[in-house]
PDB file of N, CA and C in Angstrom:
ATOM      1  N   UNK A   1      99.538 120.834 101.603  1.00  0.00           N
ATOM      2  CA  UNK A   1      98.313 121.090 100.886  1.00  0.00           C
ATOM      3  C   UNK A   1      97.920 122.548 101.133  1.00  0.00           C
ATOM      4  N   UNK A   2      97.506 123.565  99.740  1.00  0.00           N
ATOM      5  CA  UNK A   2      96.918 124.511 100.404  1.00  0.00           C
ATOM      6  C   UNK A   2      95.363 124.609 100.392  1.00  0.00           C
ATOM      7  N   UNK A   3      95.070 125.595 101.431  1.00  0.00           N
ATOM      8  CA  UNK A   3      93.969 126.027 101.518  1.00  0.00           C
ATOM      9  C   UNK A   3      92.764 125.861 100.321  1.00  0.00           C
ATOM     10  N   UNK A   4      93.329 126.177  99.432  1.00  0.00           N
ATOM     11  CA  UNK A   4      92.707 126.039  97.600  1.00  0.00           C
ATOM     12  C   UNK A   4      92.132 124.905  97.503  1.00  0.00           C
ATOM     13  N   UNK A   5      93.424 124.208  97.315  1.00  0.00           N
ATOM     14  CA  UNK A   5      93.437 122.155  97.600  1.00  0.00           C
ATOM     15  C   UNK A   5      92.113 121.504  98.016  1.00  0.00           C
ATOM     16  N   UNK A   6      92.444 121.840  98.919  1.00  0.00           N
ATOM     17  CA  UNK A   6      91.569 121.044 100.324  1.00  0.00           C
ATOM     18  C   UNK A   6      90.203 121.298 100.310  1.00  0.00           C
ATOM     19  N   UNK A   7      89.545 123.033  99.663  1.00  0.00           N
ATOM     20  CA  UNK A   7      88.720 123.650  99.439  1.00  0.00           C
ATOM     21  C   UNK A   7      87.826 122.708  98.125  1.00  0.00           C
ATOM     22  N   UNK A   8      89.152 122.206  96.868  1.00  0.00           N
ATOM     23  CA  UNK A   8      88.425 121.584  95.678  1.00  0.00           C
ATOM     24  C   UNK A   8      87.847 120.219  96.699  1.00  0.00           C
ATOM     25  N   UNK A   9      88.963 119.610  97.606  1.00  0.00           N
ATOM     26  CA  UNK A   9      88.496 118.615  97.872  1.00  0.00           C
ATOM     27  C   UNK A   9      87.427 118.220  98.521  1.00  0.00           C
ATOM     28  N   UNK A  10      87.124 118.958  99.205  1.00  0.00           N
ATOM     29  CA  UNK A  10      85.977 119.558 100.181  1.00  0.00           C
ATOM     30  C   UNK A  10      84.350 119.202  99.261  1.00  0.00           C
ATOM     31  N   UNK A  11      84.933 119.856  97.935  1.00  0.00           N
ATOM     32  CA  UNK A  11      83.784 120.427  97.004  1.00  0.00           C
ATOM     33  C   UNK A  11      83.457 119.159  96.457  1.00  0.00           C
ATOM     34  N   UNK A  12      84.673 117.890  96.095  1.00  0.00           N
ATOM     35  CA  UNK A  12      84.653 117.125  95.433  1.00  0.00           C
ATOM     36  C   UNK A  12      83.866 115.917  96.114  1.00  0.00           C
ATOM     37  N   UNK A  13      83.553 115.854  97.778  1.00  0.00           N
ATOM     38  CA  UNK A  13      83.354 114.945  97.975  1.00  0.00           C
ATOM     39  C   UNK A  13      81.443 115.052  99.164  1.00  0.00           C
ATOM     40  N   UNK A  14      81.198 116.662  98.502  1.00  0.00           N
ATOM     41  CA  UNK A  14      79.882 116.838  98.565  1.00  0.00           C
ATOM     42  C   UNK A  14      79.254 117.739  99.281  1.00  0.00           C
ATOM     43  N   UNK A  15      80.308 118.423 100.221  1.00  0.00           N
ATOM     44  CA  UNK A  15      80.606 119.453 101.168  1.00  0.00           C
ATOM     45  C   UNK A  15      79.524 120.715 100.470  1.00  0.00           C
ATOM     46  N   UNK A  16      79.042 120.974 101.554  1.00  0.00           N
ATOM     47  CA  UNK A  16      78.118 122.446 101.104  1.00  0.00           C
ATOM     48  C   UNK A  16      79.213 123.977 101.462  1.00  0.00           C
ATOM     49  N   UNK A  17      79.191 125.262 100.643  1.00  0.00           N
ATOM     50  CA  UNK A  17      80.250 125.733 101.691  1.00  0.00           C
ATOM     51  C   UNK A  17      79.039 127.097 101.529  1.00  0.00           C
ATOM     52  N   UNK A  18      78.905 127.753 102.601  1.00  0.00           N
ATOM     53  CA  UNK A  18      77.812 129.066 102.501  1.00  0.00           C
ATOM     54  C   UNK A  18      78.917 129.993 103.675  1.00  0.00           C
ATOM     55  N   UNK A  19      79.243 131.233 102.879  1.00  0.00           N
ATOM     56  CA  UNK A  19      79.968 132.577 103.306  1.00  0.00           C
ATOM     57  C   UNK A  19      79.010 132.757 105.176  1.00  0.00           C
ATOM     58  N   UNK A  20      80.227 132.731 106.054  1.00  0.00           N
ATOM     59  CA  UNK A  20      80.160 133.567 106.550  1.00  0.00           C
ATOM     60  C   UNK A  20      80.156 135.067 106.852  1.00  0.00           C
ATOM     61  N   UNK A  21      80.313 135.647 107.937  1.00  0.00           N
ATOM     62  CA  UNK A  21      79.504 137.122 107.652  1.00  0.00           C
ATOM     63  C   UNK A  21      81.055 137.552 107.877  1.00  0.00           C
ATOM     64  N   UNK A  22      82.436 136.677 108.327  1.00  0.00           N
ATOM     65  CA  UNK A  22      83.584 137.661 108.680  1.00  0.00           C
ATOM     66  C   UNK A  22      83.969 137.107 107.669  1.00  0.00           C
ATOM     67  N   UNK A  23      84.752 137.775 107.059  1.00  0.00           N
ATOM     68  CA  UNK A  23      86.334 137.980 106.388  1.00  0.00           C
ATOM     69  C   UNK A  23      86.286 136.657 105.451  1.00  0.00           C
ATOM     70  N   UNK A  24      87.399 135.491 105.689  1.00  0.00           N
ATOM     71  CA  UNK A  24      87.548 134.342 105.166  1.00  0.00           C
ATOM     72  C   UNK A  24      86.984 133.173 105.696  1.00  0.00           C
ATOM     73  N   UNK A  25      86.172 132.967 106.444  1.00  0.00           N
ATOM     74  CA  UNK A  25      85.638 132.488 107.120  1.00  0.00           C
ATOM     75  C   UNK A  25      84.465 131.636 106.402  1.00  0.00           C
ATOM     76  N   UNK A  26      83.976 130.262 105.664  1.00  0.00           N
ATOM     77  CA  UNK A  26      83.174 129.655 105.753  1.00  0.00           C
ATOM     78  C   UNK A  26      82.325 128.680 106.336  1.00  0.00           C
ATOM     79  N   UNK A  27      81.144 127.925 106.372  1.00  0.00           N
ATOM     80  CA  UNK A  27      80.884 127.190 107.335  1.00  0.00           C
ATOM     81  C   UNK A  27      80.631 126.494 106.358  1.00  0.00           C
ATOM     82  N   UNK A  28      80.936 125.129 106.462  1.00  0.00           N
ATOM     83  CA  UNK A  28      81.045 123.717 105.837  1.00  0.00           C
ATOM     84  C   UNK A  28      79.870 122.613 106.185  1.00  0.00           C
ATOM     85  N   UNK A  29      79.074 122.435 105.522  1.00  0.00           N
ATOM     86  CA  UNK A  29      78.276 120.985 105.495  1.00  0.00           C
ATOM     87  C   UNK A  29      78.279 120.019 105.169  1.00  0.00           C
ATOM     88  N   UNK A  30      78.191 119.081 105.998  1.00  0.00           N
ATOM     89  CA  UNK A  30      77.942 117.616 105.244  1.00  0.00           C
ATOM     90  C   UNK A  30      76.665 116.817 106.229  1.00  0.00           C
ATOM     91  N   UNK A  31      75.554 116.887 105.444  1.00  0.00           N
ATOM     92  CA  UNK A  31      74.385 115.640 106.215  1.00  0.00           C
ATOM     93  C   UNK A  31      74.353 116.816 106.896  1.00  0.00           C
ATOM     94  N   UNK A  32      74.229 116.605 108.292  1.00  0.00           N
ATOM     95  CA  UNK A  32      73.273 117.636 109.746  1.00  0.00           C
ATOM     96  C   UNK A  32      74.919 117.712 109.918  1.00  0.00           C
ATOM     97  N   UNK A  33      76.255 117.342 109.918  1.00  0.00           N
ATOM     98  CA  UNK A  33      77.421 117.625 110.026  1.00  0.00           C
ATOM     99  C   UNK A  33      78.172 119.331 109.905  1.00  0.00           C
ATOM    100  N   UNK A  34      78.829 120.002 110.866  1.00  0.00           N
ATOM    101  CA  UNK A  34      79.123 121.213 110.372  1.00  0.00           C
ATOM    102  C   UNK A  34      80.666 121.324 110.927  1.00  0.00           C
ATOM    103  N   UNK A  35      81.133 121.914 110.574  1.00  0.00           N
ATOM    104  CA  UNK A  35      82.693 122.767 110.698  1.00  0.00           C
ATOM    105  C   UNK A  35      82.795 123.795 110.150  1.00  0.00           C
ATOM    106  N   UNK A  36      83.945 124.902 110.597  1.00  0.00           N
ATOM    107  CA  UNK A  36      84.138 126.392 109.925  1.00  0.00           C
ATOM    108  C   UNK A  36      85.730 126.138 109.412  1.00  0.00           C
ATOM    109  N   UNK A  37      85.424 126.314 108.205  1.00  0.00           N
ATOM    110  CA  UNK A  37      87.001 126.366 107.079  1.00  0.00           C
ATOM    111  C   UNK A  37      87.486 128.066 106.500  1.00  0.00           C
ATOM    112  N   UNK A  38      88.352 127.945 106.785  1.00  0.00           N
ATOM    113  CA  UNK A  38      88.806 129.088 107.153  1.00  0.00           C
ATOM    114  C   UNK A  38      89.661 129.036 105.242  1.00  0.00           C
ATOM    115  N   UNK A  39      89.207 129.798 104.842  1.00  0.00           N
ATOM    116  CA  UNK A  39      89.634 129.830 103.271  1.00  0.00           C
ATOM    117  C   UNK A  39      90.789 130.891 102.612  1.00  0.00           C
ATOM    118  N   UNK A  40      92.237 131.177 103.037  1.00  0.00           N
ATOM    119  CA  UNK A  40      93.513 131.817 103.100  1.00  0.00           C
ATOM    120  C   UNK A  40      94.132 130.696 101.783  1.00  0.00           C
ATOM    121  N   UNK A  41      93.396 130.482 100.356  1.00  0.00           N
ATOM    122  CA  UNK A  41      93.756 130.587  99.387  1.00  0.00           C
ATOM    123  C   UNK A  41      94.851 130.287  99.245  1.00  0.00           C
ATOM    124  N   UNK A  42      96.045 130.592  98.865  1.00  0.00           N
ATOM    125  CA  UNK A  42      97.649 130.318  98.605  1.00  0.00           C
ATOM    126  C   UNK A  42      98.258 129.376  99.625  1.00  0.00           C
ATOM    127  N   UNK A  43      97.845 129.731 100.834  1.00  0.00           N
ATOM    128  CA  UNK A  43      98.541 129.393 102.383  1.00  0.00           C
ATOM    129  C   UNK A  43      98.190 128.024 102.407  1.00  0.00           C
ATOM    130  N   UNK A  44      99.382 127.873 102.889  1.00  0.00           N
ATOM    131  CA  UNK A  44      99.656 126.211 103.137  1.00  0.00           C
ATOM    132  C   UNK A  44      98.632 125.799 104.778  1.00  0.00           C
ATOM    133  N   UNK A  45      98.018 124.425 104.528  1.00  0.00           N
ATOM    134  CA  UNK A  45      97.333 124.443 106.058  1.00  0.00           C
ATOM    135  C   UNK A  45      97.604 123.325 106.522  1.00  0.00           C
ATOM    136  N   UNK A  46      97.335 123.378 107.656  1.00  0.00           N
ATOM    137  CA  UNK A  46      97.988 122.540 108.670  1.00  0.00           C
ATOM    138  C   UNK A  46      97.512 120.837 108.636  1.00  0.00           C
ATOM    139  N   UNK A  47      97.968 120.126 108.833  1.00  0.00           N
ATOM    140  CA  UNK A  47      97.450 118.224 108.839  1.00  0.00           C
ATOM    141  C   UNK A  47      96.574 118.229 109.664  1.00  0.00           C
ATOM    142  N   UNK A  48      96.798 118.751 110.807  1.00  0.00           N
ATOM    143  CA  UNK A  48      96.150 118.851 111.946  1.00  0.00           C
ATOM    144  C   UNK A  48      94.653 119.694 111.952  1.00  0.00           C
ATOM    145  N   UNK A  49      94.502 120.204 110.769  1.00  0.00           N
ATOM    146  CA  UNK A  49      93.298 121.536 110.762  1.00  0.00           C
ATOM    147  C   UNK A  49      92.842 120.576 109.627  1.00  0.00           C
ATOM    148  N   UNK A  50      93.305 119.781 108.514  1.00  0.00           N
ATOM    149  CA  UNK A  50      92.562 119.018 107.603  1.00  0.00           C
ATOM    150  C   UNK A  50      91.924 118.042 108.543  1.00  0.00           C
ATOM    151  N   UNK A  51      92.923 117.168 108.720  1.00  0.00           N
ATOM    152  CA  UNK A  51      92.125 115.765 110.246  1.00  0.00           C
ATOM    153  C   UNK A  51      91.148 116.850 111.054  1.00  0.00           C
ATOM    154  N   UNK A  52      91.250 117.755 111.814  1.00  0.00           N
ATOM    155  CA  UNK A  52      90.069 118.205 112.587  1.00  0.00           C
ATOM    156  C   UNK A  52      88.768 118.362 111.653  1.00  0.00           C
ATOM    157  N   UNK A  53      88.940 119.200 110.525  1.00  0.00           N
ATOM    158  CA  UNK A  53      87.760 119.453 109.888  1.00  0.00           C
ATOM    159  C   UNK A  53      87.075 117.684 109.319  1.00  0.00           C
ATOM    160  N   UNK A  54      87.966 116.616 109.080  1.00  0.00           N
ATOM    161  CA  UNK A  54      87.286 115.396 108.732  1.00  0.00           C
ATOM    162  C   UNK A  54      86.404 114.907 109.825  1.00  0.00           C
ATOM    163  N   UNK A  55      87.301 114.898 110.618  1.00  0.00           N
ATOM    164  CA  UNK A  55      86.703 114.586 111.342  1.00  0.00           C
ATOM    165  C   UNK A  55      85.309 114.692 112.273  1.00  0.00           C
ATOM    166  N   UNK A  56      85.541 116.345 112.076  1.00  0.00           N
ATOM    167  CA  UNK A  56      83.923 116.944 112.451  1.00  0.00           C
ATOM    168  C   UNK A  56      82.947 116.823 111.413  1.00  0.00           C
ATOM    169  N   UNK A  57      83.445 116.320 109.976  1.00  0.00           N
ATOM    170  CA  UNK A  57      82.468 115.476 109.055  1.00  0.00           C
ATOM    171  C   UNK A  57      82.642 114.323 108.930  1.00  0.00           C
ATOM    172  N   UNK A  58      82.882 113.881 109.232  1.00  0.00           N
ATOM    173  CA  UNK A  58      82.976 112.221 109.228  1.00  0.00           C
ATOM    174  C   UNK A  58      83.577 111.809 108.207  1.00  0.00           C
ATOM    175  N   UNK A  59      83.995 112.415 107.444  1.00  0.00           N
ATOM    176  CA  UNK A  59      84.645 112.298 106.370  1.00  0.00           C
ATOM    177  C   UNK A  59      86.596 111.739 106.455  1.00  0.00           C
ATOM    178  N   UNK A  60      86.367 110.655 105.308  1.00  0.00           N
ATOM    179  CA  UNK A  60      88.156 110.335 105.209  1.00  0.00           C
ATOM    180  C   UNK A  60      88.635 110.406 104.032  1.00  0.00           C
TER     181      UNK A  60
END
């Protein structure tokens, strides 16, 4: 999955996303829920960095 992907999916399932102040860097909401998604577009990302970010939203 890339970065892109995961980003629509993110969007699709209610996720807030507001720019951080570095580089590619966003911070992700859901409810009082937060994580930082790191947004490298083309680049393929890791299973392990999708499951972490669900997980810090509770999200499946």
């Amino acid at each position: 999955m890339q970065y892109r992907e995961f980003k629509k999916w993110l969007l699709i399932h209610g996720v807030a996303l507001t720019n951080d102040k570095r580089g590619s860097r966003q911070l992700i909401r859901l409810g009082d829920k937060t994580s930082v998604f790191l947004n490298d577009g083309s680049k393929e990302i890791g299973t392990a960095l999708v499951n972490q970010i669900k997980k810090d939203l509770n999200s499946k």
